[in-house]
Structure formats: C-alpha cells, structure tokens
PDB file of N, CA and C in Angstrom:
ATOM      1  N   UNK A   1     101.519  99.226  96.462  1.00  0.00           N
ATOM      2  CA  UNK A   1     100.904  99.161  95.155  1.00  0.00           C
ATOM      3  C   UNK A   1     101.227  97.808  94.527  1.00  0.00           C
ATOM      4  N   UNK A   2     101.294  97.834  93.574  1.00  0.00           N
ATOM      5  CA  UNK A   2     101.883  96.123  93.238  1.00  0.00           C
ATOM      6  C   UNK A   2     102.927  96.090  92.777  1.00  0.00           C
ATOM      7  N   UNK A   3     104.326  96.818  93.582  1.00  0.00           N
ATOM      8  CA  UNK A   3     105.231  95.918  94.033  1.00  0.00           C
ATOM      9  C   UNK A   3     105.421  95.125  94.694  1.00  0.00           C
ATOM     10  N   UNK A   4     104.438  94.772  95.557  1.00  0.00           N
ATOM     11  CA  UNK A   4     104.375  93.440  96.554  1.00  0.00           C
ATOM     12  C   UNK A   4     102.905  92.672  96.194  1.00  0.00           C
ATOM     13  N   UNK A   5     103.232  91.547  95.657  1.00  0.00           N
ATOM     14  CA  UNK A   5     101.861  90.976  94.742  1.00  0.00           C
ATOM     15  C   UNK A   5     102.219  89.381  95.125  1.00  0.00           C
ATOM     16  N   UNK A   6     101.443  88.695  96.096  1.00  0.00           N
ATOM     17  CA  UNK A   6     101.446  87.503  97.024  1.00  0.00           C
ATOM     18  C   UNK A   6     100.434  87.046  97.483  1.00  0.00           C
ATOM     19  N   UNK A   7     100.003  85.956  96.462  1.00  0.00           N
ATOM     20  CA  UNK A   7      98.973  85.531  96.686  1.00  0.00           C
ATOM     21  C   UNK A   7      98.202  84.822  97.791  1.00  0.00           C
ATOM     22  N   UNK A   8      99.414  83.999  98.375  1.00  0.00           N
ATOM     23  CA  UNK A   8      99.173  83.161 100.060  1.00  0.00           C
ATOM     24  C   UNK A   8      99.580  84.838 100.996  1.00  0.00           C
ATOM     25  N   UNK A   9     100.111  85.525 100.847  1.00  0.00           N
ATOM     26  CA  UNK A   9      99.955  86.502 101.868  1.00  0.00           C
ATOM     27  C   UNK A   9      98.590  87.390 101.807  1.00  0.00           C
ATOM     28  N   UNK A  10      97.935  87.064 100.552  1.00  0.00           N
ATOM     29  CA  UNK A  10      96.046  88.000 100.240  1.00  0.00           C
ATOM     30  C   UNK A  10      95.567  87.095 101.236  1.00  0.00           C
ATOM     31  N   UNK A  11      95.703  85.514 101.082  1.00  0.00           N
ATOM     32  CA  UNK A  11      94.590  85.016 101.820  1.00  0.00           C
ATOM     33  C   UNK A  11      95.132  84.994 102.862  1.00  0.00           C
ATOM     34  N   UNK A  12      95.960  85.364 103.693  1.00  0.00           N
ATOM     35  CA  UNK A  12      96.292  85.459 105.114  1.00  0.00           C
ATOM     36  C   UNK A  12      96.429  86.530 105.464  1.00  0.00           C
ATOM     37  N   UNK A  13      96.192  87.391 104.585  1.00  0.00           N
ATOM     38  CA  UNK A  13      95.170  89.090 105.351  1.00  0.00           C
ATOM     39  C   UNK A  13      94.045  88.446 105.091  1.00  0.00           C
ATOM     40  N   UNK A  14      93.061  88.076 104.520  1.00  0.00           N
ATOM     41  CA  UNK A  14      92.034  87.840 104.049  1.00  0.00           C
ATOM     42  C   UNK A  14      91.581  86.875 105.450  1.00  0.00           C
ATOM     43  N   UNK A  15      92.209  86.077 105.493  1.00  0.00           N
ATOM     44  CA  UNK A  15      92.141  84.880 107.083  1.00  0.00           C
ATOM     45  C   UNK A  15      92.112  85.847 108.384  1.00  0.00           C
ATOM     46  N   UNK A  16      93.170  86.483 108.426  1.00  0.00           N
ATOM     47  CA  UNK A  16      93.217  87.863 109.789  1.00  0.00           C
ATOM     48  C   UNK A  16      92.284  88.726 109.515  1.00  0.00           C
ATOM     49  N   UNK A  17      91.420  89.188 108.961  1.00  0.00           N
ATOM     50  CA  UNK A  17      90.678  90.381 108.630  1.00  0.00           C
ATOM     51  C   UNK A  17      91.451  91.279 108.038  1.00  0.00           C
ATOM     52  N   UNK A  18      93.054  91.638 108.003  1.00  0.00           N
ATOM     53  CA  UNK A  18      93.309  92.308 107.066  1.00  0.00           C
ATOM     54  C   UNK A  18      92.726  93.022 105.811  1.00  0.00           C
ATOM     55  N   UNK A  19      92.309  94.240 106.096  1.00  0.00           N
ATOM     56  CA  UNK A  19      92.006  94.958 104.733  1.00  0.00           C
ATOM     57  C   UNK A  19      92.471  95.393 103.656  1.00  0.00           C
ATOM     58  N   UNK A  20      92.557  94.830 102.510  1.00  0.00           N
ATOM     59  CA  UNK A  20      93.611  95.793 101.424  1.00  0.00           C
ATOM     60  C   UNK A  20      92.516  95.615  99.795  1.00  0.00           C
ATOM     61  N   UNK A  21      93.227  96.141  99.121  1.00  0.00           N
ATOM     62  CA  UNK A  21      92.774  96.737  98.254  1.00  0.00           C
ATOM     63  C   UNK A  21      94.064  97.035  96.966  1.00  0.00           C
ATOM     64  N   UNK A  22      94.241  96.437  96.053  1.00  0.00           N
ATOM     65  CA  UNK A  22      95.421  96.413  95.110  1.00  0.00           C
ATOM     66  C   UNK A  22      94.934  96.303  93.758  1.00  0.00           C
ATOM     67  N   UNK A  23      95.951  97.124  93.254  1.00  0.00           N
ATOM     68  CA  UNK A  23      95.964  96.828  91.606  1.00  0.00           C
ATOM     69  C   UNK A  23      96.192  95.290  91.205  1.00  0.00           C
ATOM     70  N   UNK A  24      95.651  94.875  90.187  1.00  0.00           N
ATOM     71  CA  UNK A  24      96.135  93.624  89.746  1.00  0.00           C
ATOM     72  C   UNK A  24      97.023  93.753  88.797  1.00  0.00           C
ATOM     73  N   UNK A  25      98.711  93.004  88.286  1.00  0.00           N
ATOM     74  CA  UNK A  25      99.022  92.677  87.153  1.00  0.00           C
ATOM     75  C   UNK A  25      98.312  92.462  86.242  1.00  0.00           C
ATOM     76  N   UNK A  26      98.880  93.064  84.984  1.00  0.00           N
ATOM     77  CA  UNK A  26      98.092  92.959  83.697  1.00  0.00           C
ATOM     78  C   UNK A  26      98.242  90.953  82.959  1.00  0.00           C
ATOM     79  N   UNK A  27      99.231  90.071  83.764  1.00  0.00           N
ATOM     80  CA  UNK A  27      99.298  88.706  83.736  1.00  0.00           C
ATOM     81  C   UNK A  27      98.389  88.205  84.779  1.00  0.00           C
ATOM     82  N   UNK A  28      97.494  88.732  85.360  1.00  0.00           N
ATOM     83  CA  UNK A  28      96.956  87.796  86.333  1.00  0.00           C
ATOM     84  C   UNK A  28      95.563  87.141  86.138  1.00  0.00           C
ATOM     85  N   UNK A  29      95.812  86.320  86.177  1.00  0.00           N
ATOM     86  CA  UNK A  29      94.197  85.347  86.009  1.00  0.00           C
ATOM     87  C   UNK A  29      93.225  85.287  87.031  1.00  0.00           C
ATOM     88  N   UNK A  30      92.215  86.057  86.301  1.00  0.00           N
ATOM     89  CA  UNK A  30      91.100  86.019  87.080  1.00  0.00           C
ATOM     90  C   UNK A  30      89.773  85.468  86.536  1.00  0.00           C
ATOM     91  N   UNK A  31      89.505  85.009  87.881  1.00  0.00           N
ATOM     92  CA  UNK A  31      88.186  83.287  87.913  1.00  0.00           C
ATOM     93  C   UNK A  31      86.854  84.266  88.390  1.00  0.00           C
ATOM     94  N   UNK A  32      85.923  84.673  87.363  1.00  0.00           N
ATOM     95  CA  UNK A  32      85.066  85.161  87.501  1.00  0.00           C
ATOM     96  C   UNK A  32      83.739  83.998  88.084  1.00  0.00           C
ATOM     97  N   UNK A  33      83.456  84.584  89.865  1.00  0.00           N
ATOM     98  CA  UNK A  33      82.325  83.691  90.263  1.00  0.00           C
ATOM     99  C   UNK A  33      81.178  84.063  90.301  1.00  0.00           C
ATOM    100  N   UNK A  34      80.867  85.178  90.194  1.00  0.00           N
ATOM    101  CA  UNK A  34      79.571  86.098  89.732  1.00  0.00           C
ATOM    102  C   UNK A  34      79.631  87.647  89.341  1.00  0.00           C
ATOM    103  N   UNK A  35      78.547  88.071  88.567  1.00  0.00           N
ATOM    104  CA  UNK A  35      79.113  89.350  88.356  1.00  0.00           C
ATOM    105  C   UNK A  35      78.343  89.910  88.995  1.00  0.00           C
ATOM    106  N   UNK A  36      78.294  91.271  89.110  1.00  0.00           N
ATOM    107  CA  UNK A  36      77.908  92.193  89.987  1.00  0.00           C
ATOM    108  C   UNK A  36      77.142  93.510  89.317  1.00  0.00           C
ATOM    109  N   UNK A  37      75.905  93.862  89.215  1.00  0.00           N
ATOM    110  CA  UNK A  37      75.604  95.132  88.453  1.00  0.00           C
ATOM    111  C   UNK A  37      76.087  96.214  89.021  1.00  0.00           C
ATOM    112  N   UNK A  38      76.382  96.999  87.777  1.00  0.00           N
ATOM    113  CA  UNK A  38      77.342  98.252  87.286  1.00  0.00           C
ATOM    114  C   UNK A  38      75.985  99.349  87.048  1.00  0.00           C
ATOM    115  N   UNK A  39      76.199 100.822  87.127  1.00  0.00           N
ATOM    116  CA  UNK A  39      74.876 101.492  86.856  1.00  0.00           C
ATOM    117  C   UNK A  39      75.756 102.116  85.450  1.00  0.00           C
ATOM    118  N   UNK A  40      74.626 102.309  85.025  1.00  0.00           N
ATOM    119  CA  UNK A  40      74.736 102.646  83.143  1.00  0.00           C
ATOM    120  C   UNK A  40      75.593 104.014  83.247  1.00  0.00           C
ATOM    121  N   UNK A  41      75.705 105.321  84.367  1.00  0.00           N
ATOM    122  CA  UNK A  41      76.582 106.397  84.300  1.00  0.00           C
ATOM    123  C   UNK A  41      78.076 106.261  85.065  1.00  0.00           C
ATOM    124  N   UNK A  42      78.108 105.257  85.669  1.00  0.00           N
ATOM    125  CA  UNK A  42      79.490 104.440  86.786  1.00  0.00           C
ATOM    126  C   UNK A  42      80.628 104.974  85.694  1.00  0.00           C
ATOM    127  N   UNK A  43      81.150 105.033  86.426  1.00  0.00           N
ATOM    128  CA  UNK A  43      82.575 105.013  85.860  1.00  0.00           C
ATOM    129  C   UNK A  43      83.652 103.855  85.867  1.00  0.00           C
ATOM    130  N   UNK A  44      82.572 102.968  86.617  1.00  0.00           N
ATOM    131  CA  UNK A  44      83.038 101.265  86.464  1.00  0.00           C
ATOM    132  C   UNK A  44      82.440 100.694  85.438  1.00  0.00           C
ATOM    133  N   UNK A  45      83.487  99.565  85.077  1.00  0.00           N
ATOM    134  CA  UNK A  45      82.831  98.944  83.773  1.00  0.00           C
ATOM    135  C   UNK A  45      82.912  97.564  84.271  1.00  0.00           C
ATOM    136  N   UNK A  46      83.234  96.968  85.323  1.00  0.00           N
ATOM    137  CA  UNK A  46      82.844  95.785  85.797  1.00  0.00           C
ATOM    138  C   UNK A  46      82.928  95.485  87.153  1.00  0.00           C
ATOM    139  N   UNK A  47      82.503  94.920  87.727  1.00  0.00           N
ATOM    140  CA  UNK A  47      82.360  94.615  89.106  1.00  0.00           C
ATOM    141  C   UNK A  47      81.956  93.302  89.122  1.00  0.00           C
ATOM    142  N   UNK A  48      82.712  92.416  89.630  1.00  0.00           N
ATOM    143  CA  UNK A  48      82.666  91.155  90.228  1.00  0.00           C
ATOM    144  C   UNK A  48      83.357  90.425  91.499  1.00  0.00           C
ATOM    145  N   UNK A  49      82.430  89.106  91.603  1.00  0.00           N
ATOM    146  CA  UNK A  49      83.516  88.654  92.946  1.00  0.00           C
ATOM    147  C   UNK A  49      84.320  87.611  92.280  1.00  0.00           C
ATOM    148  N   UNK A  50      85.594  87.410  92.544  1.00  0.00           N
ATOM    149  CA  UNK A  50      86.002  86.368  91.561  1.00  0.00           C
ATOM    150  C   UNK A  50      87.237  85.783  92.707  1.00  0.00           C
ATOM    151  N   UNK A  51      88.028  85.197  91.848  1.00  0.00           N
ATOM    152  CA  UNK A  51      89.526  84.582  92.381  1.00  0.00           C
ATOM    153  C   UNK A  51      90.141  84.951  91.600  1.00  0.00           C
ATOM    154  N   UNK A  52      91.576  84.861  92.545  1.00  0.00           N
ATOM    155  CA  UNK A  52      92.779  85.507  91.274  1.00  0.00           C
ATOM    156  C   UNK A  52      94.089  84.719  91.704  1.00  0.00           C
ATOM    157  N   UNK A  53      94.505  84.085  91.078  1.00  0.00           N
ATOM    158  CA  UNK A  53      95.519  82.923  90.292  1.00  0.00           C
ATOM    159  C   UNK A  53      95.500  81.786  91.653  1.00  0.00           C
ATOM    160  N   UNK A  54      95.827  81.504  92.553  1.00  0.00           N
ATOM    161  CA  UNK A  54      95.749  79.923  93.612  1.00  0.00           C
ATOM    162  C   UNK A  54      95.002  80.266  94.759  1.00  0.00           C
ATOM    163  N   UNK A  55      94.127  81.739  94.212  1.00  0.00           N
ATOM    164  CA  UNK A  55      93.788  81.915  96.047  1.00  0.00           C
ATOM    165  C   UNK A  55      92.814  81.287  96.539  1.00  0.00           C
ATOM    166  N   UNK A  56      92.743  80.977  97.821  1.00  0.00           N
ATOM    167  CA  UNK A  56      91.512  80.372  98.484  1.00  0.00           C
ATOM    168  C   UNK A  56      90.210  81.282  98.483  1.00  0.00           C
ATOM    169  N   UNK A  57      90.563  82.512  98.788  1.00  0.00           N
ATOM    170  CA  UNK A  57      89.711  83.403  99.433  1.00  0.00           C
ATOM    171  C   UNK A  57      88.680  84.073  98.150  1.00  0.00           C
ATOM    172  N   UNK A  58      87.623  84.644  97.981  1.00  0.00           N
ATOM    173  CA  UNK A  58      86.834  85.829  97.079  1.00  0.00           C
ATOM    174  C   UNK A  58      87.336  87.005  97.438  1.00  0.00           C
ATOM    175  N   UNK A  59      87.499  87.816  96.468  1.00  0.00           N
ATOM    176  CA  UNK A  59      87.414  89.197  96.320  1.00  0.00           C
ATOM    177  C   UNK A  59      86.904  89.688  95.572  1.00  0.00           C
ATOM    178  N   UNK A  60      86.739  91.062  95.981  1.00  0.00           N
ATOM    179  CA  UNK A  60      86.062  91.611  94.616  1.00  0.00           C
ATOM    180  C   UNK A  60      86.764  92.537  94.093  1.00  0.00           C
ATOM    181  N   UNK A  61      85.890  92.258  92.620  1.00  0.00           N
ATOM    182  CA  UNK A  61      87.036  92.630  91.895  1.00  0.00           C
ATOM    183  C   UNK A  61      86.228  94.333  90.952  1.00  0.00           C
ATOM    184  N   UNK A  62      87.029  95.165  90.697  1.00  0.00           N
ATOM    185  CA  UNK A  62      86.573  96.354  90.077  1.00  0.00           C
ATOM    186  C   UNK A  62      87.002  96.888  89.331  1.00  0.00           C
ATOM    187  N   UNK A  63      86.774  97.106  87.861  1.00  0.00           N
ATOM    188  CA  UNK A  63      87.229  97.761  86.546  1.00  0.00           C
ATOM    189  C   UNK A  63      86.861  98.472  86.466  1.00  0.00           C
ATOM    190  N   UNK A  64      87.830 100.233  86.284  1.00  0.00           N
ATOM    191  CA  UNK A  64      87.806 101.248  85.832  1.00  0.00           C
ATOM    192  C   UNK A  64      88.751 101.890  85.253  1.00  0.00           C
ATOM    193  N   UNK A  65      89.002 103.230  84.841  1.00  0.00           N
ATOM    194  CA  UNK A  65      90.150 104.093  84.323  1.00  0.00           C
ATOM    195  C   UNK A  65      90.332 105.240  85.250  1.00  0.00           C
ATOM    196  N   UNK A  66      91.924 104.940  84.863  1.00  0.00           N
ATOM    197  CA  UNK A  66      92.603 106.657  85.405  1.00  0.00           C
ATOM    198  C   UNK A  66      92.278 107.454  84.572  1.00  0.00           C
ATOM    199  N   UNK A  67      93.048 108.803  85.038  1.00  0.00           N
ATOM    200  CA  UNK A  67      92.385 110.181  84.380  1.00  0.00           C
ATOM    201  C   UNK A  67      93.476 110.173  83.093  1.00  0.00           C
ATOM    202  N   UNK A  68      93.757 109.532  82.689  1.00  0.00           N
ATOM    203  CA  UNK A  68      94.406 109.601  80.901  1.00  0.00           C
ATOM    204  C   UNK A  68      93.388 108.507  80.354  1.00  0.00           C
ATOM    205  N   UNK A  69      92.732 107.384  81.107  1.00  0.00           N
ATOM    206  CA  UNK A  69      92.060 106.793  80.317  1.00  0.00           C
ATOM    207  C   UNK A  69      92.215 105.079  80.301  1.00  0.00           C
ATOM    208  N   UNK A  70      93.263 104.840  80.966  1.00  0.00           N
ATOM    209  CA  UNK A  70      93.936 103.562  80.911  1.00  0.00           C
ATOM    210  C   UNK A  70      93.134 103.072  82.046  1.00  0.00           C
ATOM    211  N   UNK A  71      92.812 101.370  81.309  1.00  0.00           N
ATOM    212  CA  UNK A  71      92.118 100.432  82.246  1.00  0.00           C
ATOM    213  C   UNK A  71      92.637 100.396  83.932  1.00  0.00           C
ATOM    214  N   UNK A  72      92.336 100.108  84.738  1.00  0.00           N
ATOM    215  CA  UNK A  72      92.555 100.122  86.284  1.00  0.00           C
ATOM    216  C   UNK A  72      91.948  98.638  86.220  1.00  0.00           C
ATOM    217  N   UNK A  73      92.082  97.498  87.175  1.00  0.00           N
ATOM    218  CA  UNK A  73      91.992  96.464  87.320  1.00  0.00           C
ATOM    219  C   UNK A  73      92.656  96.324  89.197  1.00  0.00           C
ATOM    220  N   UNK A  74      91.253  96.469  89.776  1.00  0.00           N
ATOM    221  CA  UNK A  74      91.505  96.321  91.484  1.00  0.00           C
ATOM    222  C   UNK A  74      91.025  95.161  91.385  1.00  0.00           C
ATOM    223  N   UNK A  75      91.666  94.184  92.507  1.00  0.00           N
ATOM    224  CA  UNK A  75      90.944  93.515  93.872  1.00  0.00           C
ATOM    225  C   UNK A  75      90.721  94.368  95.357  1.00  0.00           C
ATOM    226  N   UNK A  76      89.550  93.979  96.463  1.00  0.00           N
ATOM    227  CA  UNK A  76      89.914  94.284  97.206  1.00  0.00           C
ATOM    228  C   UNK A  76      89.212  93.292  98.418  1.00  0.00           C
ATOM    229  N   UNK A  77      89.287  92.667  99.474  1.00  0.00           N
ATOM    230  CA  UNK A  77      89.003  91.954 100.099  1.00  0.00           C
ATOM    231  C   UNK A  77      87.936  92.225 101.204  1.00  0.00           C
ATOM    232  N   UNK A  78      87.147  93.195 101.192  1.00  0.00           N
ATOM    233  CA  UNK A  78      86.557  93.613 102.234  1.00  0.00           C
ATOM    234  C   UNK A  78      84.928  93.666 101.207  1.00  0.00           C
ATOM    235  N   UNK A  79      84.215  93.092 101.826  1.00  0.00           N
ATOM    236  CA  UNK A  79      83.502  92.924 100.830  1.00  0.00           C
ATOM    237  C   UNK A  79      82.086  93.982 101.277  1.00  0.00           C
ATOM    238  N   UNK A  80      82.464  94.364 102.187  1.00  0.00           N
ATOM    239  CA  UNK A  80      81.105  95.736 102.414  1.00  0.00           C
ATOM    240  C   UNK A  80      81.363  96.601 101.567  1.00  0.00           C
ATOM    241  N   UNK A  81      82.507  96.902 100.990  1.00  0.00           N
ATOM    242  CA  UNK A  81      82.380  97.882  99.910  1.00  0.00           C
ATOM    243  C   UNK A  81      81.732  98.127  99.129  1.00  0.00           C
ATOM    244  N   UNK A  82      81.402  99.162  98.376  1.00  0.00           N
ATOM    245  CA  UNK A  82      80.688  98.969  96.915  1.00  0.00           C
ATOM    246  C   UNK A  82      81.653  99.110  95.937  1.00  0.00           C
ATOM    247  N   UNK A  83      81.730  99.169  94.875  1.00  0.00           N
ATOM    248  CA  UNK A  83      82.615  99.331  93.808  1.00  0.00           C
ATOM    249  C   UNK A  83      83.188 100.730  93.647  1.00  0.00           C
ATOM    250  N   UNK A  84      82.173 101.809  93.848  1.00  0.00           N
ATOM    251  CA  UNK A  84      82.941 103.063  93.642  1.00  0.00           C
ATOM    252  C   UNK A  84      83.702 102.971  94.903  1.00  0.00           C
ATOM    253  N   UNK A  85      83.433 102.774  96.125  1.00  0.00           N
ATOM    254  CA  UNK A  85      84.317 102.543  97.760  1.00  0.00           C
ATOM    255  C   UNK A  85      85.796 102.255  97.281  1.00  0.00           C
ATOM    256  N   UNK A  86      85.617 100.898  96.317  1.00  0.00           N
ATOM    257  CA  UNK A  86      86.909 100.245  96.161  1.00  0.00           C
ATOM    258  C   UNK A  86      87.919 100.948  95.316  1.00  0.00           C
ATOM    259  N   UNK A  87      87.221 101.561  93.894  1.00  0.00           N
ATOM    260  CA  UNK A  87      87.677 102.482  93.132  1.00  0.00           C
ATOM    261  C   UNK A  87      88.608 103.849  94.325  1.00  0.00           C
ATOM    262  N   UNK A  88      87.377 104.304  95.294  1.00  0.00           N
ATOM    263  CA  UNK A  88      87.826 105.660  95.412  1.00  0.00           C
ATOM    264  C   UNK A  88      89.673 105.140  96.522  1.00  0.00           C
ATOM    265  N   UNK A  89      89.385 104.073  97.211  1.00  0.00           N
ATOM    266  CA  UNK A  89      89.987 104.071  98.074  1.00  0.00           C
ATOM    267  C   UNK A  89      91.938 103.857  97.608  1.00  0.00           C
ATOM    268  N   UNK A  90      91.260 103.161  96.346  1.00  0.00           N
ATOM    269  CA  UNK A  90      92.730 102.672  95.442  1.00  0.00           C
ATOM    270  C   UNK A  90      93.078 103.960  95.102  1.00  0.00           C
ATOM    271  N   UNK A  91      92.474 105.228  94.432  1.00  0.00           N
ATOM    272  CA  UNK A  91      92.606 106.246  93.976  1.00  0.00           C
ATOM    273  C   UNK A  91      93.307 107.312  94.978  1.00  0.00           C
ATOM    274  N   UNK A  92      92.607 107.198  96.241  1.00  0.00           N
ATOM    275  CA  UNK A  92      93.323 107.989  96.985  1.00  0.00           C
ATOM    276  C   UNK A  92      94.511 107.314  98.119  1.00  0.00           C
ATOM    277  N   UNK A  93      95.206 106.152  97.699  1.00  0.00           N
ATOM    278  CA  UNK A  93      95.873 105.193  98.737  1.00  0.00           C
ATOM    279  C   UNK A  93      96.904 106.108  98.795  1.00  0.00           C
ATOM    280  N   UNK A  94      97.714 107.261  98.229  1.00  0.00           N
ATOM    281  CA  UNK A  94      98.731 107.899  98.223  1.00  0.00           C
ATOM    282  C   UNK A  94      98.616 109.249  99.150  1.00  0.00           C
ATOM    283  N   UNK A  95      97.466 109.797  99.046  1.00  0.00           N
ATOM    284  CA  UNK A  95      97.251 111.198  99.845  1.00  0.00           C
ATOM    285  C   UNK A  95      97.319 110.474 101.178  1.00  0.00           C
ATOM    286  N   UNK A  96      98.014 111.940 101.853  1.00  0.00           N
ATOM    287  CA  UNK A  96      98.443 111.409 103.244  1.00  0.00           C
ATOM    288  C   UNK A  96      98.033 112.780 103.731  1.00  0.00           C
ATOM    289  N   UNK A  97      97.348 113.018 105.098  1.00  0.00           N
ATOM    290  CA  UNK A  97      97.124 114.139 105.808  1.00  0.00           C
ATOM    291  C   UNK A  97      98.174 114.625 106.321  1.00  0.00           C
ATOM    292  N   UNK A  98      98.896 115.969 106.129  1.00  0.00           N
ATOM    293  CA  UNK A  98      99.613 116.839 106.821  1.00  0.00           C
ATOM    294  C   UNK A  98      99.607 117.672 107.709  1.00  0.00           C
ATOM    295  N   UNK A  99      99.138 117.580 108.960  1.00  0.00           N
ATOM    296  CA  UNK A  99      98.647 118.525 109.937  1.00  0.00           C
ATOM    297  C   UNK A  99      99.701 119.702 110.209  1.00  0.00           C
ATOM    298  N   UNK A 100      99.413 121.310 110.235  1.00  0.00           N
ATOM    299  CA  UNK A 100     100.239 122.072 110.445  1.00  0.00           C
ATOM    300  C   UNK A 100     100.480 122.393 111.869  1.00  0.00           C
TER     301      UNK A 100
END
C-alpha cells in the first residue's frame, strides 16, 4: 500500500512490465497530461494520464471514494485498464483466496 512509495522503483516496474497499482500520498504532485472522460453515474470523479513527482514514465491516474466517503487518489501503470479496473483492483488488493 503506500508504505513503500519510490518513485525510480515505479519507473523500473514500469521499464520491466511490472504491474502495480497504488494509492498516492496526499503530498504528491501530480502533472496532469490529459484527461480522460468519466461517465456522469461513475463513481470516479477523475481519470487521467499524468506524472507524479520525477517520474519518467505515464500513469494513470484515478479519483474516487471509500465507503465512508473519503477521496481515494490511485496511480496505476498498466494502461489497458479502464478506470473502474483500476479502482476495483486497488479495492480488492487485500482479499486473498482461502482454499479449504
């Protein structure tokens, strides 16, 4: 989650194909390079591809809320996603399958 927040290590998953997908700090600067349409019932309120503080690489980036209501602020580097993809995948990064 973002206890580990490294910006030359994004673009060197980003360089390997590495896939990830992270919360951003509420200090982090982000370089909006285009935006992205949102549908009027989304539960996203922004979607763009941008940069975030020295990186080389684009990501995209996706604004929404948790279930109390509080802003969410993802990157994620894989860019076939769509925005709800990126949303759902951050949302469920904790469930783990338990086979009996």
């Amino acid at each position: 989650d973002r206890g580990y927040f490294n910006f030359k290590k994004f673009d060197a998953y980003s360089e390997e194909g590495i896939k990830f997908a992270t919360r951003l700090k509420t200090n982090t600067k982000v370089h909006v390079i285009e935006d992205l349409p949102v549908e009027d019932a989304s539960p996203i309120t922004k979607h763009a591809i941008v940069k975030i503080g020295n990186m080389k690489n684009y990501l995209q980036f996706v604004e929404t809320s948790d279930s109390e209501g509080n802003k969410i602020r993802i990157v994620c580097n894989d860019a076939s996603r769509s925005a709800a993809e990126i949303s759902d995948i951050y949302r469920n990064r904790w469930k783990i399958g338990v086979s009996s």
